[in-house]
PDB file of N, CA and C in Angstrom:
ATOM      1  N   UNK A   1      23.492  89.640  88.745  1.00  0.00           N
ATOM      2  CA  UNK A   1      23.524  89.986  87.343  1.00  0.00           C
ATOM      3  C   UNK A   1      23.938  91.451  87.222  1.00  0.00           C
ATOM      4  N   UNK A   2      24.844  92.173  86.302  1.00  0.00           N
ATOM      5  CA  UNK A   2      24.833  92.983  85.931  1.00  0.00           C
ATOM      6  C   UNK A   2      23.960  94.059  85.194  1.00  0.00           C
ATOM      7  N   UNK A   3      23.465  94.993  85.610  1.00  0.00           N
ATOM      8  CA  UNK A   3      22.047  95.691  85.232  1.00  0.00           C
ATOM      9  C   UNK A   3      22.477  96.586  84.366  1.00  0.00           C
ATOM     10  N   UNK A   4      23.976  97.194  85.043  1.00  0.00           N
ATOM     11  CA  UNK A   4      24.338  98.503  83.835  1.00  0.00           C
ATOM     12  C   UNK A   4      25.936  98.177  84.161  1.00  0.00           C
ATOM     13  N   UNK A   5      26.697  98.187  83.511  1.00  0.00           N
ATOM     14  CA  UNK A   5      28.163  98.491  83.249  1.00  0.00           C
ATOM     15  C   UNK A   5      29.185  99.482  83.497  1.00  0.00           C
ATOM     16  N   UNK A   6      28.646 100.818  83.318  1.00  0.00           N
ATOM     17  CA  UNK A   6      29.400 101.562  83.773  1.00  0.00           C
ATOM     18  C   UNK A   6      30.407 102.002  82.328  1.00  0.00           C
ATOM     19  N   UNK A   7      30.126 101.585  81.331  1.00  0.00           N
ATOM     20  CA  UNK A   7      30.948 101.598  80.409  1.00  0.00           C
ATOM     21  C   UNK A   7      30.393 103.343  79.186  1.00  0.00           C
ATOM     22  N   UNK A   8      29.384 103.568  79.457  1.00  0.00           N
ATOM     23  CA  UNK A   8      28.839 105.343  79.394  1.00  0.00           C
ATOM     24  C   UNK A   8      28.463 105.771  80.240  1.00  0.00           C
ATOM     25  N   UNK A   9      27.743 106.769  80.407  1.00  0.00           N
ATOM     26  CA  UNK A   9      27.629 107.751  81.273  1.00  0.00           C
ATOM     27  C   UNK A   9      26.829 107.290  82.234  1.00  0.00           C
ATOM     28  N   UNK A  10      26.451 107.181  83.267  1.00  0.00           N
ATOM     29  CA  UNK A  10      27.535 108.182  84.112  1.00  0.00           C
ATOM     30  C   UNK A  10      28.931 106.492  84.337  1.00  0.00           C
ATOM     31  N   UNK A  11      30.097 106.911  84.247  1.00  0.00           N
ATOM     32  CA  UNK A  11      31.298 106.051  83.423  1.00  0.00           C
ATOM     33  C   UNK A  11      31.463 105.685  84.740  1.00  0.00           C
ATOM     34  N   UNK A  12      31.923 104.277  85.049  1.00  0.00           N
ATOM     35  CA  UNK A  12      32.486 103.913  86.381  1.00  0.00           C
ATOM     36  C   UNK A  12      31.539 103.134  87.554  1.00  0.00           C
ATOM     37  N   UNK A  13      29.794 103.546  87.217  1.00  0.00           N
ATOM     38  CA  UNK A  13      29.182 103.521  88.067  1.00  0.00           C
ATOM     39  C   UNK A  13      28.782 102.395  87.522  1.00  0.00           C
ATOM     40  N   UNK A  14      28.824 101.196  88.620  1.00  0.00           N
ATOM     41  CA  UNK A  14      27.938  99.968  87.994  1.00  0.00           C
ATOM     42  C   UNK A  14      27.276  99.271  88.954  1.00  0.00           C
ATOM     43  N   UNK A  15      25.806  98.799  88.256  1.00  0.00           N
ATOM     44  CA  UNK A  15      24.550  98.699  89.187  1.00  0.00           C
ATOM     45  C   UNK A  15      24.165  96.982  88.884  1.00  0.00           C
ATOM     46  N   UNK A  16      24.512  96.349  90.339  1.00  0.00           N
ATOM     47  CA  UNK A  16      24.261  95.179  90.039  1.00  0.00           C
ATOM     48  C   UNK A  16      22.657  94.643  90.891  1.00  0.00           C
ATOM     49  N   UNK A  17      22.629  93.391  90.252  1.00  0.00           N
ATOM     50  CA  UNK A  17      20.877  92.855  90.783  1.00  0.00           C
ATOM     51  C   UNK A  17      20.833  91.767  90.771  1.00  0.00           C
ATOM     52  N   UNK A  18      19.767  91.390  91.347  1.00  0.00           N
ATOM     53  CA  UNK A  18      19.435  90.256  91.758  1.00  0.00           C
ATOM     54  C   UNK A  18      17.929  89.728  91.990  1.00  0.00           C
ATOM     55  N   UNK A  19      17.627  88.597  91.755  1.00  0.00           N
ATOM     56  CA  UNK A  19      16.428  88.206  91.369  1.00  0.00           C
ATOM     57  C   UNK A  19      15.806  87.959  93.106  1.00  0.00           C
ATOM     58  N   UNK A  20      16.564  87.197  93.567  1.00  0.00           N
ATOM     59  CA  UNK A  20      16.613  87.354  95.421  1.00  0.00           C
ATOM     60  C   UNK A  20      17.068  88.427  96.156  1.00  0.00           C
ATOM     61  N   UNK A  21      15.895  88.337  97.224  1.00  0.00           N
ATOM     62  CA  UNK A  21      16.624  89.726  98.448  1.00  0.00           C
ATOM     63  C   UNK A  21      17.709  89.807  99.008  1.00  0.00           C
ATOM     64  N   UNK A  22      18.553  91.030  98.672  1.00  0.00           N
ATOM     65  CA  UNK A  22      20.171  90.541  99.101  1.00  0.00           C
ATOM     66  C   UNK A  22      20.125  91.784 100.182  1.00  0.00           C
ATOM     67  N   UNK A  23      20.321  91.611 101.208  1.00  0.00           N
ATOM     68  CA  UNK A  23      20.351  92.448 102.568  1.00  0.00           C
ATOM     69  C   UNK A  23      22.015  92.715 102.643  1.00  0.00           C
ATOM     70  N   UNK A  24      22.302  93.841 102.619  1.00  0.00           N
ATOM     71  CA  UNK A  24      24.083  93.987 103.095  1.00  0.00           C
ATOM     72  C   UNK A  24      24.027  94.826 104.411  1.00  0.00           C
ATOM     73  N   UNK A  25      24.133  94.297 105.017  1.00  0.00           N
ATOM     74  CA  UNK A  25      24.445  95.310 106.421  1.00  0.00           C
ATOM     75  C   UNK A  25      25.334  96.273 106.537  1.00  0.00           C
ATOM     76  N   UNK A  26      25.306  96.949 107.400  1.00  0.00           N
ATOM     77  CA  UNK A  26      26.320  97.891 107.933  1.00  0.00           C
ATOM     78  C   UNK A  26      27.916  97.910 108.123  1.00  0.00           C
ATOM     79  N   UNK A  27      28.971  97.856 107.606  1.00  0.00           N
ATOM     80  CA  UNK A  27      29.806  97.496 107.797  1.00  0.00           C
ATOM     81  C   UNK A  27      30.215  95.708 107.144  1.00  0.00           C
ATOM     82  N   UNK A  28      29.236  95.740 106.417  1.00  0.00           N
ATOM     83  CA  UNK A  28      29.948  94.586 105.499  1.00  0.00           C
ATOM     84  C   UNK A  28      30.556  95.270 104.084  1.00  0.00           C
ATOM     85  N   UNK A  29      31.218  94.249 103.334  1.00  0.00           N
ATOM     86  CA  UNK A  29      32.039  94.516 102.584  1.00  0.00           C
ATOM     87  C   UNK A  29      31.359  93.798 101.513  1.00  0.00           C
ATOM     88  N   UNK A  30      31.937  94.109 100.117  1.00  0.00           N
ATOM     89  CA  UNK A  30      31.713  93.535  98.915  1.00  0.00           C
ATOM     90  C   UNK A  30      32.722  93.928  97.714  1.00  0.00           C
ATOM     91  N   UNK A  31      33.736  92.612  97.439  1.00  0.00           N
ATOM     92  CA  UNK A  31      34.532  93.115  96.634  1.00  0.00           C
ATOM     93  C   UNK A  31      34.160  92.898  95.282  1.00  0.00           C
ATOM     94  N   UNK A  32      33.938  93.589  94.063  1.00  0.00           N
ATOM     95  CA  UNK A  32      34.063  93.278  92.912  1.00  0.00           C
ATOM     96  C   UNK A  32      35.224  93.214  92.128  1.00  0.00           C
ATOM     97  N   UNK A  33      35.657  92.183  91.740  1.00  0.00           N
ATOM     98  CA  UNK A  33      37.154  92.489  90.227  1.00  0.00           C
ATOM     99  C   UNK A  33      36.647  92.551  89.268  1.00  0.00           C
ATOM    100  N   UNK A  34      37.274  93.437  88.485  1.00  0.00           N
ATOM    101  CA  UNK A  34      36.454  93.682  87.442  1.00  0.00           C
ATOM    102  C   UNK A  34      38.025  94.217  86.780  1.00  0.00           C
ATOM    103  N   UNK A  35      38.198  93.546  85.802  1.00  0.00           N
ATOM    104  CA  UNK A  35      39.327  93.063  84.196  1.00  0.00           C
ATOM    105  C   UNK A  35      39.099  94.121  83.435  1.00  0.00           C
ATOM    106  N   UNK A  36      40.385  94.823  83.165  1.00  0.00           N
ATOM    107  CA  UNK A  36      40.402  95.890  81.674  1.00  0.00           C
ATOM    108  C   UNK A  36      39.865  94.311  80.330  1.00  0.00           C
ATOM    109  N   UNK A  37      38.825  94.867  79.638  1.00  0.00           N
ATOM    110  CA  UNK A  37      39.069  94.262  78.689  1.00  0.00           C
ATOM    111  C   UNK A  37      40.136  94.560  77.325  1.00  0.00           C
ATOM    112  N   UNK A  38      40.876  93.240  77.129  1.00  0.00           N
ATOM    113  CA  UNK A  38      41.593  93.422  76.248  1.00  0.00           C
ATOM    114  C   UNK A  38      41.401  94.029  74.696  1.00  0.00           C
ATOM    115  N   UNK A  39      42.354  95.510  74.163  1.00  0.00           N
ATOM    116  CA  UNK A  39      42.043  96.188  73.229  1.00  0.00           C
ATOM    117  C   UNK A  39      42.299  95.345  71.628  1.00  0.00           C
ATOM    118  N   UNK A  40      41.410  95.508  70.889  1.00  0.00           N
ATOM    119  CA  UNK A  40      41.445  94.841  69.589  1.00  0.00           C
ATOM    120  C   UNK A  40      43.263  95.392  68.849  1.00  0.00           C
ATOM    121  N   UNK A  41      43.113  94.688  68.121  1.00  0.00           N
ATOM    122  CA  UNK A  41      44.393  94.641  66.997  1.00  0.00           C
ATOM    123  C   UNK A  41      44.068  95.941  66.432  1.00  0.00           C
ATOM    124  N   UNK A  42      43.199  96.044  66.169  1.00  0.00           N
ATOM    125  CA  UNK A  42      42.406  97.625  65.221  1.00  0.00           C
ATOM    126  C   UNK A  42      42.776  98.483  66.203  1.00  0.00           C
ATOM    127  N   UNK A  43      42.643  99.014  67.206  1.00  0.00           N
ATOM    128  CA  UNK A  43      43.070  99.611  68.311  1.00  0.00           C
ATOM    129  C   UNK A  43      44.511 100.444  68.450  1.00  0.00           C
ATOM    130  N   UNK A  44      45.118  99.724  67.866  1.00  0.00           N
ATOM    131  CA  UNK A  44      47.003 100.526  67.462  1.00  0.00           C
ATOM    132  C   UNK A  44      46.702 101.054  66.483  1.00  0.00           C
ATOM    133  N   UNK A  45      46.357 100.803  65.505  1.00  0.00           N
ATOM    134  CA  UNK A  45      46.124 101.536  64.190  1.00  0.00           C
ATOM    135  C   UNK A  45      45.267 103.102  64.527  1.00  0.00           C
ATOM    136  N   UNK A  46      44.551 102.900  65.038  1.00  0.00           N
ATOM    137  CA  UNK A  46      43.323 104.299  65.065  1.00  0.00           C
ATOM    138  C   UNK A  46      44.773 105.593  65.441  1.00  0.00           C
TER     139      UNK A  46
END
């Protein structure tokens, strides 16, 4: 689950969780994708 977004401060940083113990070892990997969300119609105008 997503805990925080990253979408204010501190911008970029995003903190994910889990209800189960998730162990990541040393040298493992974890990719997230993560999508620009698409800007409203209102958005050109401003």
């Amino acid at each position: 689950m997503i805990v925080y977004d990253g979408l204010k401060d501190p911008v970029g940083n995003i903190v994910l969780g889990s209800k189960k113990n998730v162990v990541v070892h040393a040298g493992s990997g974890l990719l997230l994708r993560a999508e620009a969300e698409k800007p409203s119609e209102d958005a050109a105008v401003r």
